[in-house]
PDB file of N, CA and C in Angstrom:
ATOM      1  N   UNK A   1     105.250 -42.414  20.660  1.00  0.00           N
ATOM      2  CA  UNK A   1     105.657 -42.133  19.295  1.00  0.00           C
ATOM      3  C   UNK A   1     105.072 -43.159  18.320  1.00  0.00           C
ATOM      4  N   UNK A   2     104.879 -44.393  18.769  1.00  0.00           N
ATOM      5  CA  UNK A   2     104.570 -45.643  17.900  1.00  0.00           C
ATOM      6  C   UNK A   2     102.716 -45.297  17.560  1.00  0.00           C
ATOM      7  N   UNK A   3     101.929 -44.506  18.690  1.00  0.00           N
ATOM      8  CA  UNK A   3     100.674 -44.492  18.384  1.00  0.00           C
ATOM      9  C   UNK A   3     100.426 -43.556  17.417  1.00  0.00           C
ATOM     10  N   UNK A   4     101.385 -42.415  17.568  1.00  0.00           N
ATOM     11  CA  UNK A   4     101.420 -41.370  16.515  1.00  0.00           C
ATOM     12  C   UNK A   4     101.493 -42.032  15.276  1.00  0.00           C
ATOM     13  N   UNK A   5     102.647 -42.734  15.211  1.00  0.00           N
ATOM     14  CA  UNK A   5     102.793 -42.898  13.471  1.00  0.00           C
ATOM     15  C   UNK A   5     101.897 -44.032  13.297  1.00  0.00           C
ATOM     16  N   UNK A   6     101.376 -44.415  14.076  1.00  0.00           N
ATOM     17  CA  UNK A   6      99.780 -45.748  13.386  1.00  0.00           C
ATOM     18  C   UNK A   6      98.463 -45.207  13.278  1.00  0.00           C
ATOM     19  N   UNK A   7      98.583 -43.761  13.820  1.00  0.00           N
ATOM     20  CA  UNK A   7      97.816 -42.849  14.032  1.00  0.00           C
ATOM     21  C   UNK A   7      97.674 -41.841  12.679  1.00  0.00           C
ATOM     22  N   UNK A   8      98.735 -41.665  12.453  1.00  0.00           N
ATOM     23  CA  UNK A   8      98.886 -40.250  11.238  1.00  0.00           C
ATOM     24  C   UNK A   8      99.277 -40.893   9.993  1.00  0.00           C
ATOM     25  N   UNK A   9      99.995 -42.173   9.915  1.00  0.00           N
ATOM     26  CA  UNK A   9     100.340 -42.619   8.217  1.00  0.00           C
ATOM     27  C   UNK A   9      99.669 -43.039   7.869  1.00  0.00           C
ATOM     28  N   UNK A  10      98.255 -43.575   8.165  1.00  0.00           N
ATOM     29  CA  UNK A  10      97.165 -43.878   7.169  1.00  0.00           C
ATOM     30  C   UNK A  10      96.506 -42.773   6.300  1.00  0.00           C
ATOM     31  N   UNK A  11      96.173 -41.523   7.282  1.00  0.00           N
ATOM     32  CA  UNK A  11      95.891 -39.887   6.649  1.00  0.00           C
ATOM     33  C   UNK A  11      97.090 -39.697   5.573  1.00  0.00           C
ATOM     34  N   UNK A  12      98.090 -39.951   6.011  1.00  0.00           N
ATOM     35  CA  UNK A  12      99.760 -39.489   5.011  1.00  0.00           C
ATOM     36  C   UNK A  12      99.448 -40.294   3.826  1.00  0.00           C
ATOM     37  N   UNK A  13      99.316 -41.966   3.837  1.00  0.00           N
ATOM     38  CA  UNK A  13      99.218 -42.663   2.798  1.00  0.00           C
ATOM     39  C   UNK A  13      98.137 -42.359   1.350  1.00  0.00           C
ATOM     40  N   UNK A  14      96.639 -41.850   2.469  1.00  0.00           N
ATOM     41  CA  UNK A  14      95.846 -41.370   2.144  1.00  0.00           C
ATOM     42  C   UNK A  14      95.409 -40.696   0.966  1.00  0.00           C
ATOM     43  N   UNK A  15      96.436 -39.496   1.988  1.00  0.00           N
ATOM     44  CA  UNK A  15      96.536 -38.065   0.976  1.00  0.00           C
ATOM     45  C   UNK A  15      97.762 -38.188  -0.250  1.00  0.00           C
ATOM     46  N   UNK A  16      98.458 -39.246  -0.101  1.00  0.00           N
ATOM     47  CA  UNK A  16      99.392 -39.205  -1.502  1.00  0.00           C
ATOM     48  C   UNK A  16      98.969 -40.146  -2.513  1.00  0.00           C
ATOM     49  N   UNK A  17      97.869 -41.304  -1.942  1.00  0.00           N
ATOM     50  CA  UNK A  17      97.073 -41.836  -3.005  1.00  0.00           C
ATOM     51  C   UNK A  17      96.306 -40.823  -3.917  1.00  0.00           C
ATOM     52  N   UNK A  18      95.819 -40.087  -2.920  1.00  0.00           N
ATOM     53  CA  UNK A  18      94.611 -38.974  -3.973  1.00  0.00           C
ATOM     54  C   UNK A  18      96.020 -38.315  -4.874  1.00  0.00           C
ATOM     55  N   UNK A  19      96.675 -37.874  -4.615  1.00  0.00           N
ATOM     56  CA  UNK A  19      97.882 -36.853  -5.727  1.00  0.00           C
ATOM     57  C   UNK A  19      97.830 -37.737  -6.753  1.00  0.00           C
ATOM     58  N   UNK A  20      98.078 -39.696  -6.538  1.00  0.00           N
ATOM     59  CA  UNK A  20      98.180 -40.436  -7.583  1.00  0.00           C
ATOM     60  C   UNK A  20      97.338 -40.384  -8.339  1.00  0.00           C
ATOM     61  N   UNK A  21      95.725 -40.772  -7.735  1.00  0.00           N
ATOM     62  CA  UNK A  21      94.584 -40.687  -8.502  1.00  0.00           C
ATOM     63  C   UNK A  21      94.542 -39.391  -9.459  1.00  0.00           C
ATOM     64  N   UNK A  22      94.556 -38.309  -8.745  1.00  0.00           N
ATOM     65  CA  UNK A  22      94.464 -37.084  -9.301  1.00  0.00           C
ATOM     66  C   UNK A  22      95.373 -36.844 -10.523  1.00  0.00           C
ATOM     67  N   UNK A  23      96.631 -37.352 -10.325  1.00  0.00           N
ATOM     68  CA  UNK A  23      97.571 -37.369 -11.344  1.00  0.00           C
ATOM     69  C   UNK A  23      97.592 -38.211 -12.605  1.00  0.00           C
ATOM     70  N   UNK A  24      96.540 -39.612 -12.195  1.00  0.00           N
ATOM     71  CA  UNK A  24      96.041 -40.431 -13.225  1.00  0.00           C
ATOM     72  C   UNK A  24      95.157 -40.181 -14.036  1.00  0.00           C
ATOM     73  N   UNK A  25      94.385 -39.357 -13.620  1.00  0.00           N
ATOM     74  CA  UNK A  25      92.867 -38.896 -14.395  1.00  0.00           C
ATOM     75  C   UNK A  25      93.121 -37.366 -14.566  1.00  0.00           C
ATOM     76  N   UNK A  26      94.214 -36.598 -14.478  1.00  0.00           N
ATOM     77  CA  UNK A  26      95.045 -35.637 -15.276  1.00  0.00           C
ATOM     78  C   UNK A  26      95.783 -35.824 -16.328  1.00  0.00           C
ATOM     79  N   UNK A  27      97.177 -37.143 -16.570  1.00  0.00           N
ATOM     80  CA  UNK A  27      97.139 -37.674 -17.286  1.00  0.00           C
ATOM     81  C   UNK A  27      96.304 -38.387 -18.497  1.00  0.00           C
ATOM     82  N   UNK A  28      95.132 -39.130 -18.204  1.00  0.00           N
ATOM     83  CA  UNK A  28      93.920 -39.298 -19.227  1.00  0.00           C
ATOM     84  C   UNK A  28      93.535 -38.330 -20.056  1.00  0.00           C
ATOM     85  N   UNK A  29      93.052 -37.496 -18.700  1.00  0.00           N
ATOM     86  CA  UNK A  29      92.409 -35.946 -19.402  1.00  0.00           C
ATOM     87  C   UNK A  29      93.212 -35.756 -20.656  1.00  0.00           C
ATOM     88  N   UNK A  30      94.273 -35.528 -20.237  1.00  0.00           N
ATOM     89  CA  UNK A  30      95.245 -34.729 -21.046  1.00  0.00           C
ATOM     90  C   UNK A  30      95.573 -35.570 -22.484  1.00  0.00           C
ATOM     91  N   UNK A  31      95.302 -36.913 -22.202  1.00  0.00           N
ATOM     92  CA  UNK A  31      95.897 -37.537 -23.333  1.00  0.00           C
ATOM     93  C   UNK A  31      94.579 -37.502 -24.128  1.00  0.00           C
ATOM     94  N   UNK A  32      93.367 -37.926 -23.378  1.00  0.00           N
ATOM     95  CA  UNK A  32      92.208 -37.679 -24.369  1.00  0.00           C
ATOM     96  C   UNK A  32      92.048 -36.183 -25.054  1.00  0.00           C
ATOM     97  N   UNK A  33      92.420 -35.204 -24.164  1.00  0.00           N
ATOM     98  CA  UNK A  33      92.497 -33.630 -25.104  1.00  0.00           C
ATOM     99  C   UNK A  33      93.524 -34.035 -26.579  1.00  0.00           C
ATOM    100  N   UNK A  34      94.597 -34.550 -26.440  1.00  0.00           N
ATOM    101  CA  UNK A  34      95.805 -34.486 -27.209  1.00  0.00           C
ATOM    102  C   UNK A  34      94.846 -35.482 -28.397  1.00  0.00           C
ATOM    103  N   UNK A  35      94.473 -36.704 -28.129  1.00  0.00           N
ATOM    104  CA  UNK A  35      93.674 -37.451 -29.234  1.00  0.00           C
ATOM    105  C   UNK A  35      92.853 -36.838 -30.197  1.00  0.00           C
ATOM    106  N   UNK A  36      91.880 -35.854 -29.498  1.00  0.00           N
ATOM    107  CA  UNK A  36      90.998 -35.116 -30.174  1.00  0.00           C
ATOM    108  C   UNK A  36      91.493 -34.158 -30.842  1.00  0.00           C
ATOM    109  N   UNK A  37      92.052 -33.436 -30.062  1.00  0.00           N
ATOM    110  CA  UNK A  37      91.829 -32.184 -30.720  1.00  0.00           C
ATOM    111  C   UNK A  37      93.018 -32.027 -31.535  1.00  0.00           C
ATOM    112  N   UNK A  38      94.547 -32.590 -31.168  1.00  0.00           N
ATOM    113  CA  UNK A  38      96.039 -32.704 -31.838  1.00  0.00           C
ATOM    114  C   UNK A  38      95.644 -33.735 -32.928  1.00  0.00           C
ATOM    115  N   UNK A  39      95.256 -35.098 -32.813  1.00  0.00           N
ATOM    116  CA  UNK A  39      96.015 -36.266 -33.349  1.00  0.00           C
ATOM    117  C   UNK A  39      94.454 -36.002 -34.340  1.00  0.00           C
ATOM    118  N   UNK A  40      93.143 -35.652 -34.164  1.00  0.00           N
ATOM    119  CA  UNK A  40      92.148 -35.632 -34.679  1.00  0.00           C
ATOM    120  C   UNK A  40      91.103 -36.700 -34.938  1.00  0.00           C
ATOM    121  N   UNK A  41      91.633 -38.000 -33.473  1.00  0.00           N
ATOM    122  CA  UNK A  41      91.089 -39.202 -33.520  1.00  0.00           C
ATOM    123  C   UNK A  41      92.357 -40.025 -34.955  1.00  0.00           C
ATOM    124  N   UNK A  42      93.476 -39.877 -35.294  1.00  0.00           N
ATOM    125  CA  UNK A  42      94.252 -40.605 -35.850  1.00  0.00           C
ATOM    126  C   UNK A  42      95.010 -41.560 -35.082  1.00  0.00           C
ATOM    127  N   UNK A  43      94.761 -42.313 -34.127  1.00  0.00           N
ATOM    128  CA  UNK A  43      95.253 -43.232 -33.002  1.00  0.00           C
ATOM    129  C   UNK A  43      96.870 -43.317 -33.689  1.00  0.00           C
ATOM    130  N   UNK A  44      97.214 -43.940 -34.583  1.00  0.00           N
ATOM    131  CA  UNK A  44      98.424 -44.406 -35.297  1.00  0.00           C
ATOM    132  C   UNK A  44      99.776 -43.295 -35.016  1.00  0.00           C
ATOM    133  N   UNK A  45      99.122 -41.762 -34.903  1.00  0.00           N
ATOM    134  CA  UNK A  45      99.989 -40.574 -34.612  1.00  0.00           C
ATOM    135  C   UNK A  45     100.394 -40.378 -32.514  1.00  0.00           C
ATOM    136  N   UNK A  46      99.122 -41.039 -31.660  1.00  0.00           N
ATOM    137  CA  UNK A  46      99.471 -41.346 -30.503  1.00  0.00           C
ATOM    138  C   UNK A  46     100.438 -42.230 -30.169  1.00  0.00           C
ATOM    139  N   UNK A  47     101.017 -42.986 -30.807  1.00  0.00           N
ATOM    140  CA  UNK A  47     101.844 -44.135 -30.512  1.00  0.00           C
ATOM    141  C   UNK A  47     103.175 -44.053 -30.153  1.00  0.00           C
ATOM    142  N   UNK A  48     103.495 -42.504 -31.239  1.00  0.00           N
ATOM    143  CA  UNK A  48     105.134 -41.773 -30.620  1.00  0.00           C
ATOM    144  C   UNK A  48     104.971 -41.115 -29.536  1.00  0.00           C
ATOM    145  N   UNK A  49     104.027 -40.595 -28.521  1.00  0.00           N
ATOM    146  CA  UNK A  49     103.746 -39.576 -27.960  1.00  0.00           C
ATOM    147  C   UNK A  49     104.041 -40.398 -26.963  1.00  0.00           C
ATOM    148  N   UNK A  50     104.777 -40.218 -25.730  1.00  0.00           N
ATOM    149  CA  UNK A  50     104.815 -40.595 -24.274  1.00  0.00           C
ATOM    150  C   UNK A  50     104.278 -39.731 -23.457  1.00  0.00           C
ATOM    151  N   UNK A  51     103.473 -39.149 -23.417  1.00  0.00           N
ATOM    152  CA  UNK A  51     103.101 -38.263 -22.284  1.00  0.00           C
ATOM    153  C   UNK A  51     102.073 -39.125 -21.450  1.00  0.00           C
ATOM    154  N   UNK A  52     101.481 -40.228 -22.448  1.00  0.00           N
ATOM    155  CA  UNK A  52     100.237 -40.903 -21.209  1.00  0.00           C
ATOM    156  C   UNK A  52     101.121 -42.147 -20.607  1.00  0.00           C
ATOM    157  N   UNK A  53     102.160 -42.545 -20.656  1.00  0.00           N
ATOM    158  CA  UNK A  53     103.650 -43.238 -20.359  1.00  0.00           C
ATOM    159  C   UNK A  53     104.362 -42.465 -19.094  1.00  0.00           C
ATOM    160  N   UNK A  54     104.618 -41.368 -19.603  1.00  0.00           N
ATOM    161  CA  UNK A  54     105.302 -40.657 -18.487  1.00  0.00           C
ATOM    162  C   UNK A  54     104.523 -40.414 -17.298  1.00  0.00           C
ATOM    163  N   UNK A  55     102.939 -40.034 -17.416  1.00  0.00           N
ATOM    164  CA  UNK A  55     101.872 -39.898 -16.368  1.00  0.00           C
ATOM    165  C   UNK A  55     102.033 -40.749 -15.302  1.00  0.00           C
ATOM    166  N   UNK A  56     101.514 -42.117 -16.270  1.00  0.00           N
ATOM    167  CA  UNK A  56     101.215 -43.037 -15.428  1.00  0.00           C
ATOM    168  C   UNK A  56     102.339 -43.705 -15.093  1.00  0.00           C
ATOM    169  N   UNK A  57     103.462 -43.749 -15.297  1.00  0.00           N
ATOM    170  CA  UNK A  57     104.601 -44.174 -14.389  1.00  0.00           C
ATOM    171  C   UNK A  57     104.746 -43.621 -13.362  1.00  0.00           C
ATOM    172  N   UNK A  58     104.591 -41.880 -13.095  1.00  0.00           N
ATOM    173  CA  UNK A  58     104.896 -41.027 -11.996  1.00  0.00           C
ATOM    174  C   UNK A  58     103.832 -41.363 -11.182  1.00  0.00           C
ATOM    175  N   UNK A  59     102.510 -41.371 -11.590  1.00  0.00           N
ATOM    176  CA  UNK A  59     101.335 -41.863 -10.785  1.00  0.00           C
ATOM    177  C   UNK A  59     101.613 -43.092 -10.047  1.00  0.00           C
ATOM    178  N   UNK A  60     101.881 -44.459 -11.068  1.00  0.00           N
ATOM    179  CA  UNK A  60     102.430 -45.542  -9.987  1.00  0.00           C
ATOM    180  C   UNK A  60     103.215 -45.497  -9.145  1.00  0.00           C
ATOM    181  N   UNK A  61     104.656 -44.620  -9.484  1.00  0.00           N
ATOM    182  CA  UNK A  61     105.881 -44.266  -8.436  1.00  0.00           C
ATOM    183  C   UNK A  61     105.055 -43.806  -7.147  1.00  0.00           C
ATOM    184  N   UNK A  62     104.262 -42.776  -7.468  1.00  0.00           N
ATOM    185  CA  UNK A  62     103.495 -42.186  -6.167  1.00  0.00           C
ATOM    186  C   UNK A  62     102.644 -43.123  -5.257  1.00  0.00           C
ATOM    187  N   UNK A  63     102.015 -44.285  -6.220  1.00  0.00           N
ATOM    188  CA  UNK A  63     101.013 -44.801  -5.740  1.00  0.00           C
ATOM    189  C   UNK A  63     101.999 -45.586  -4.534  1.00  0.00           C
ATOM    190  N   UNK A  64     103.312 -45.774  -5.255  1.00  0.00           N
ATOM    191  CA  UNK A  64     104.020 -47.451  -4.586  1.00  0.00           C
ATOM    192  C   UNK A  64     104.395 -46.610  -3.293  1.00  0.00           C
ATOM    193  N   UNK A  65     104.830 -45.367  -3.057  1.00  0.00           N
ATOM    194  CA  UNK A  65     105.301 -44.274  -2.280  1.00  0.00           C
ATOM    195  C   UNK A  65     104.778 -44.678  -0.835  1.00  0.00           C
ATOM    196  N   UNK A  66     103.294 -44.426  -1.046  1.00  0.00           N
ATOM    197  CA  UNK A  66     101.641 -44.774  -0.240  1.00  0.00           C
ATOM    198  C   UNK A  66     102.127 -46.078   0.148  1.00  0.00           C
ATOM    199  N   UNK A  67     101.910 -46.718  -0.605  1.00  0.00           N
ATOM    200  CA  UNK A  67     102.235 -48.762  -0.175  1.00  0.00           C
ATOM    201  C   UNK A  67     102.840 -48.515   0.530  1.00  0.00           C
ATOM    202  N   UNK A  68     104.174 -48.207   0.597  1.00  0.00           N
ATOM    203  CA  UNK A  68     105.588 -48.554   1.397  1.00  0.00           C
ATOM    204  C   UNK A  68     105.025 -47.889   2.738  1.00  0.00           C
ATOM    205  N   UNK A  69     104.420 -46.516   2.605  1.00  0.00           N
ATOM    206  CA  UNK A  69     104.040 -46.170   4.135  1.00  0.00           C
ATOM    207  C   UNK A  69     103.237 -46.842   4.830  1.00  0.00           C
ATOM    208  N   UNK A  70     102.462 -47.538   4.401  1.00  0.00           N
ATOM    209  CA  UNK A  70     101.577 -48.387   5.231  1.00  0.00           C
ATOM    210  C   UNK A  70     102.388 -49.780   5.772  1.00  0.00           C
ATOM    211  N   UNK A  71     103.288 -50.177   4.957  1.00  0.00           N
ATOM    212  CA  UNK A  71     103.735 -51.253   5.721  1.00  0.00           C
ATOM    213  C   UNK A  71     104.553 -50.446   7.161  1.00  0.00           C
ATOM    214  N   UNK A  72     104.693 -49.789   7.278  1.00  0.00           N
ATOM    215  CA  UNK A  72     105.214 -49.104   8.554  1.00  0.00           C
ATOM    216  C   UNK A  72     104.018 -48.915   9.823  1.00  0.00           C
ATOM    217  N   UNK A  73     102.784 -49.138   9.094  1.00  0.00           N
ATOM    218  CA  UNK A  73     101.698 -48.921  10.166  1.00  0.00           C
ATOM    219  C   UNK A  73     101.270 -50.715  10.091  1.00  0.00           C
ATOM    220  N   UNK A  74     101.222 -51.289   9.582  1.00  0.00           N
ATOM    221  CA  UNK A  74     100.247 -52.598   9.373  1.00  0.00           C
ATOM    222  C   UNK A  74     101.097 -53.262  10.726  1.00  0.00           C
ATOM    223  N   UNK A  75     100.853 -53.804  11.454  1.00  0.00           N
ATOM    224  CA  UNK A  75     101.452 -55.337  12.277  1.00  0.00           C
ATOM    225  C   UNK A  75     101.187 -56.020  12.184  1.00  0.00           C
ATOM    226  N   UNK A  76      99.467 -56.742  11.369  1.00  0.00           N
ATOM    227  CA  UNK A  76      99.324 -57.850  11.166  1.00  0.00           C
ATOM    228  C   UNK A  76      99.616 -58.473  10.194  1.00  0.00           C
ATOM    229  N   UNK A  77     100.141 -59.671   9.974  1.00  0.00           N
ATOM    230  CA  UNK A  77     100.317 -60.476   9.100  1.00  0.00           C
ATOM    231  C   UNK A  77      99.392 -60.329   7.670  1.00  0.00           C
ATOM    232  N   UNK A  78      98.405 -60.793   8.104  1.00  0.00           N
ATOM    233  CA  UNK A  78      97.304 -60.696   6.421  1.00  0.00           C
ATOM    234  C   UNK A  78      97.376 -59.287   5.941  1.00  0.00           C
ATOM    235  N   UNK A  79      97.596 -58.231   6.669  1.00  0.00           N
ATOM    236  CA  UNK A  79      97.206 -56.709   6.065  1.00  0.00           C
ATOM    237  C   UNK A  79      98.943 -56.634   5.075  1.00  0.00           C
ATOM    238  N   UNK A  80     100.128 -56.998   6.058  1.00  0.00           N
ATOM    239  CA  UNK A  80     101.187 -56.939   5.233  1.00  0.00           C
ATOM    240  C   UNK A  80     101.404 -57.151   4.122  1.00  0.00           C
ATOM    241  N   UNK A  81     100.557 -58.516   4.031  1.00  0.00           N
ATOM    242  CA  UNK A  81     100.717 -59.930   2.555  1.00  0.00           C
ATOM    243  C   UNK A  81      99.946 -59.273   0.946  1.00  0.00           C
ATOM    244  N   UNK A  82      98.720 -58.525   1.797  1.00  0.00           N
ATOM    245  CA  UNK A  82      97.836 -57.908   1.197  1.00  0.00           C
ATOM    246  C   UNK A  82      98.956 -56.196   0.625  1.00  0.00           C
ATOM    247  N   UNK A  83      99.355 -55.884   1.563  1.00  0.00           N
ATOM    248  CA  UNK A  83     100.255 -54.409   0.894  1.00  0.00           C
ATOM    249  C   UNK A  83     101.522 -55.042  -0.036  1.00  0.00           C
ATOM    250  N   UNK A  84     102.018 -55.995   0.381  1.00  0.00           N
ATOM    251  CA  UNK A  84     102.827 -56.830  -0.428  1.00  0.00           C
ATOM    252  C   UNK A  84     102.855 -57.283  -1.989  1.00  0.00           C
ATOM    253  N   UNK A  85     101.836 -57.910  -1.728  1.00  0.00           N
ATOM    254  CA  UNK A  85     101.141 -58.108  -3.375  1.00  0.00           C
ATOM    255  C   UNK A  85     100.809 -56.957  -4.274  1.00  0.00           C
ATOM    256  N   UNK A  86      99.708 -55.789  -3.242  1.00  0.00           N
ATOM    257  CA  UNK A  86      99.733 -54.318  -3.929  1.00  0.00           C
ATOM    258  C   UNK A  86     101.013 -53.781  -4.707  1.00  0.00           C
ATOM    259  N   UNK A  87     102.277 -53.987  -3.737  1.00  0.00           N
ATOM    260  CA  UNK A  87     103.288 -53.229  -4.170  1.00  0.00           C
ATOM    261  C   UNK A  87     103.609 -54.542  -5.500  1.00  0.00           C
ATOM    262  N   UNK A  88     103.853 -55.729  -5.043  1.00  0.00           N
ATOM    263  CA  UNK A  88     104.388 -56.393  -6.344  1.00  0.00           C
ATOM    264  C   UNK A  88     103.386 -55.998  -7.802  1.00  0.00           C
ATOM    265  N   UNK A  89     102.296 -55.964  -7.734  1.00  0.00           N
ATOM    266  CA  UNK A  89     101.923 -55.734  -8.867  1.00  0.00           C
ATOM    267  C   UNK A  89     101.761 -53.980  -9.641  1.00  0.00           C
ATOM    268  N   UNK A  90     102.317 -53.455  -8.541  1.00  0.00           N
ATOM    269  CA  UNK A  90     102.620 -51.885  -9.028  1.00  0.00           C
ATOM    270  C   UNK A  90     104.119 -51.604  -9.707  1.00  0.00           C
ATOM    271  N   UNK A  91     104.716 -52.418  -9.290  1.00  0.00           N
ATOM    272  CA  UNK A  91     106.397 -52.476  -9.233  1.00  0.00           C
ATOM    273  C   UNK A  91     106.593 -52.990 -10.747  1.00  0.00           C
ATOM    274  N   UNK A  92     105.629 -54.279 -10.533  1.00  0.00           N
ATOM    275  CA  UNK A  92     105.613 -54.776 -12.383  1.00  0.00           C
ATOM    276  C   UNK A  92     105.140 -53.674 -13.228  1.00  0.00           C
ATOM    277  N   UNK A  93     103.784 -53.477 -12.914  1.00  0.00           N
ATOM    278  CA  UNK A  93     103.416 -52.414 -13.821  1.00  0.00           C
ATOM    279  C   UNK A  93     104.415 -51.135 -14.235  1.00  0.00           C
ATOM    280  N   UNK A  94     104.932 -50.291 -12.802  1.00  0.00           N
ATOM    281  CA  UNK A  94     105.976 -49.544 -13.366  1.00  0.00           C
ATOM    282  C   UNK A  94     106.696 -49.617 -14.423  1.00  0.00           C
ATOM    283  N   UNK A  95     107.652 -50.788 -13.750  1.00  0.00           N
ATOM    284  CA  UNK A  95     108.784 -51.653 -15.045  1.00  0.00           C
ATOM    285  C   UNK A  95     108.280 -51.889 -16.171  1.00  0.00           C
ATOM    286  N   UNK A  96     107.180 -51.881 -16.399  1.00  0.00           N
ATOM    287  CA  UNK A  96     107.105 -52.124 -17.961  1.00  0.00           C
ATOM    288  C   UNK A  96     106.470 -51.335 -18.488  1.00  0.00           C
ATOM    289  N   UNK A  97     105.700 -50.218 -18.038  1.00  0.00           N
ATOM    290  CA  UNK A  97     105.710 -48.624 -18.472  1.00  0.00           C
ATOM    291  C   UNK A  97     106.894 -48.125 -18.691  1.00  0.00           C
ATOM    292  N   UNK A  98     107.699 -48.151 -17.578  1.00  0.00           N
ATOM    293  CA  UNK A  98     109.209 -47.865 -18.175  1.00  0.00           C
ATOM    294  C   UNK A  98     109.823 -48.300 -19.438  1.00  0.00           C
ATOM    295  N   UNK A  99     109.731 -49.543 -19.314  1.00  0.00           N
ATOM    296  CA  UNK A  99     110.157 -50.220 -20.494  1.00  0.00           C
ATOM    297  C   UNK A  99     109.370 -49.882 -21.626  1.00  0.00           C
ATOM    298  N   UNK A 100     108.613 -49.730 -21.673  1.00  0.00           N
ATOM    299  CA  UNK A 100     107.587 -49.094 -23.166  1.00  0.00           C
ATOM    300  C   UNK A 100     108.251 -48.030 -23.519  1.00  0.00           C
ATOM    301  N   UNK A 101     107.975 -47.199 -22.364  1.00  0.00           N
ATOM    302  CA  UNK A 101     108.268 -45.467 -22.391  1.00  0.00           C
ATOM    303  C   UNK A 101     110.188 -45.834 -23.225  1.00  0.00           C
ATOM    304  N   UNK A 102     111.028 -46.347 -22.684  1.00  0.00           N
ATOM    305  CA  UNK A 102     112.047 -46.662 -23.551  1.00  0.00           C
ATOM    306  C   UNK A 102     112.600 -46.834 -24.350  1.00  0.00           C
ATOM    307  N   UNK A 103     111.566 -48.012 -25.143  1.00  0.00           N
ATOM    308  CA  UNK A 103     111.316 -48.916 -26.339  1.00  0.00           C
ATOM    309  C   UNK A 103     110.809 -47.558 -27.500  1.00  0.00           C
ATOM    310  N   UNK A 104     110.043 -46.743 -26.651  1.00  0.00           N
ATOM    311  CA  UNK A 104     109.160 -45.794 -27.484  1.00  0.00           C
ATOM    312  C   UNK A 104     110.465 -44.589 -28.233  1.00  0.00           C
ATOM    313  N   UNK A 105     110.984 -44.277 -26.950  1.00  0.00           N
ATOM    314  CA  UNK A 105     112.236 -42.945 -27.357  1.00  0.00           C
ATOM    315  C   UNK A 105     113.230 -43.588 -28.122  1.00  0.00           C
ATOM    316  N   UNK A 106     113.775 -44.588 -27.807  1.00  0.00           N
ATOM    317  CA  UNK A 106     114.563 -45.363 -28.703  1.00  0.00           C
ATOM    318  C   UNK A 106     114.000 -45.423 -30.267  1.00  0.00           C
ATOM    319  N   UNK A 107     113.252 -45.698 -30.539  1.00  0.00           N
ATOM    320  CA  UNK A 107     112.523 -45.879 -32.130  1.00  0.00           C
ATOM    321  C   UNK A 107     112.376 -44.306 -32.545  1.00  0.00           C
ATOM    322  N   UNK A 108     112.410 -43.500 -31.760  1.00  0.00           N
ATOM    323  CA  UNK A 108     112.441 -41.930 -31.729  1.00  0.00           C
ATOM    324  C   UNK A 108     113.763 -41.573 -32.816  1.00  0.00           C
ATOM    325  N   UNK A 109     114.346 -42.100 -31.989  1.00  0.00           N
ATOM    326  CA  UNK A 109     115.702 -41.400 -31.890  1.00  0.00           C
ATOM    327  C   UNK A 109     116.125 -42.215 -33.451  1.00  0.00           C
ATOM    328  N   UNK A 110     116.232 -43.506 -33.446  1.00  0.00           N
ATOM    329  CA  UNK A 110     115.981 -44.395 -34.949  1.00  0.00           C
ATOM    330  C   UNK A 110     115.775 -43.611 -36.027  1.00  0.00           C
ATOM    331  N   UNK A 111     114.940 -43.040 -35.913  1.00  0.00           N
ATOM    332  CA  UNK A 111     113.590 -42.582 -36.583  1.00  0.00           C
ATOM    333  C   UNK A 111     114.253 -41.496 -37.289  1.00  0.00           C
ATOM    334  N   UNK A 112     114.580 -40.837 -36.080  1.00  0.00           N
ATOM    335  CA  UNK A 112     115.131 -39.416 -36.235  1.00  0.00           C
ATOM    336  C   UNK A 112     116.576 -39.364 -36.768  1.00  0.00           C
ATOM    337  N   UNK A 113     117.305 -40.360 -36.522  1.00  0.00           N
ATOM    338  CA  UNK A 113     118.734 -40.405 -37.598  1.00  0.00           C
ATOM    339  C   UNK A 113     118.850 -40.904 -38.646  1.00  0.00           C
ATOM    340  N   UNK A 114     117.682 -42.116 -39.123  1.00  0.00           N
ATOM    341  CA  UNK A 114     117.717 -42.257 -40.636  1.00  0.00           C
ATOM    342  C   UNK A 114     116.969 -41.147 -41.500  1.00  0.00           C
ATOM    343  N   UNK A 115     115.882 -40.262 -39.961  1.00  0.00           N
ATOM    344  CA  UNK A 115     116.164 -39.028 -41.269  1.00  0.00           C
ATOM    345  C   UNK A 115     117.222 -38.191 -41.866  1.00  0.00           C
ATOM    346  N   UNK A 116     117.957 -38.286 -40.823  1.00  0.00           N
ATOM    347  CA  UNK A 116     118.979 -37.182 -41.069  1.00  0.00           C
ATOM    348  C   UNK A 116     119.821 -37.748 -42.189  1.00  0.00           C
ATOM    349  N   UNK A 117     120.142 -39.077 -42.044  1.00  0.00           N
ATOM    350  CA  UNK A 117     120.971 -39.751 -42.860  1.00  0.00           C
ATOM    351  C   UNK A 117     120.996 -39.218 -44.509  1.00  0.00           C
TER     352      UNK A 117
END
């Protein structure tokens, strides 16, 4: 059972990195369509928009997904230290996409009751 899963979670890790990638440069896509052709190259009107926020948080969630499976295959020491660090600096990044993405709806919502006011 142990050769199986040192055997098959690198293919598993693999294939859910590409969903990330794929999901990162779908995200782009999408935000560069929204620049052009919505905002008309007005950058200042992208700034309320979370959709390239929401992307790439789900993309990192996925990416960290991958990490965690490989520490289940690694036994050596240096490969661990090395997935270790990967995940710490994905984990940050998350958290403070999150935290943007937050900061962003919050000023939304601001925004949106001193209109009403």
């Amino acid at each position: 059972m142990e050769h199986f899963i040192e055997t098959i979670i690198p293919y598993v890790a693999g294939f859910i990195e590409l969903c990330g990638i794929f999901l990162i440069i779908a995200t782009v896509i999408k935000e560069m369509y929204l620049i052009i052709f919505k905002y008309k190259f007005r950058i200042k009107n992208t700034e309320r928009d979370t959709t390239m926020n929401q992307g790439l948080a789900s993309a990192l969630e996925i990416l960290l997904g991958a990490e965690i499976l490989k520490t289940i295959a690694y036994r050596d020491m240096r490969q661990l230290i090395e997935v270790g660090a990967l995940m710490l600096i994905r984990v940050f990044m998350t958290v403070l996409i999150h935290w943007e993405l937050s900061h962003k709806l919050k000023e939304e919502r601001r925004e949106k009751e001193l209109k009403e006011e």
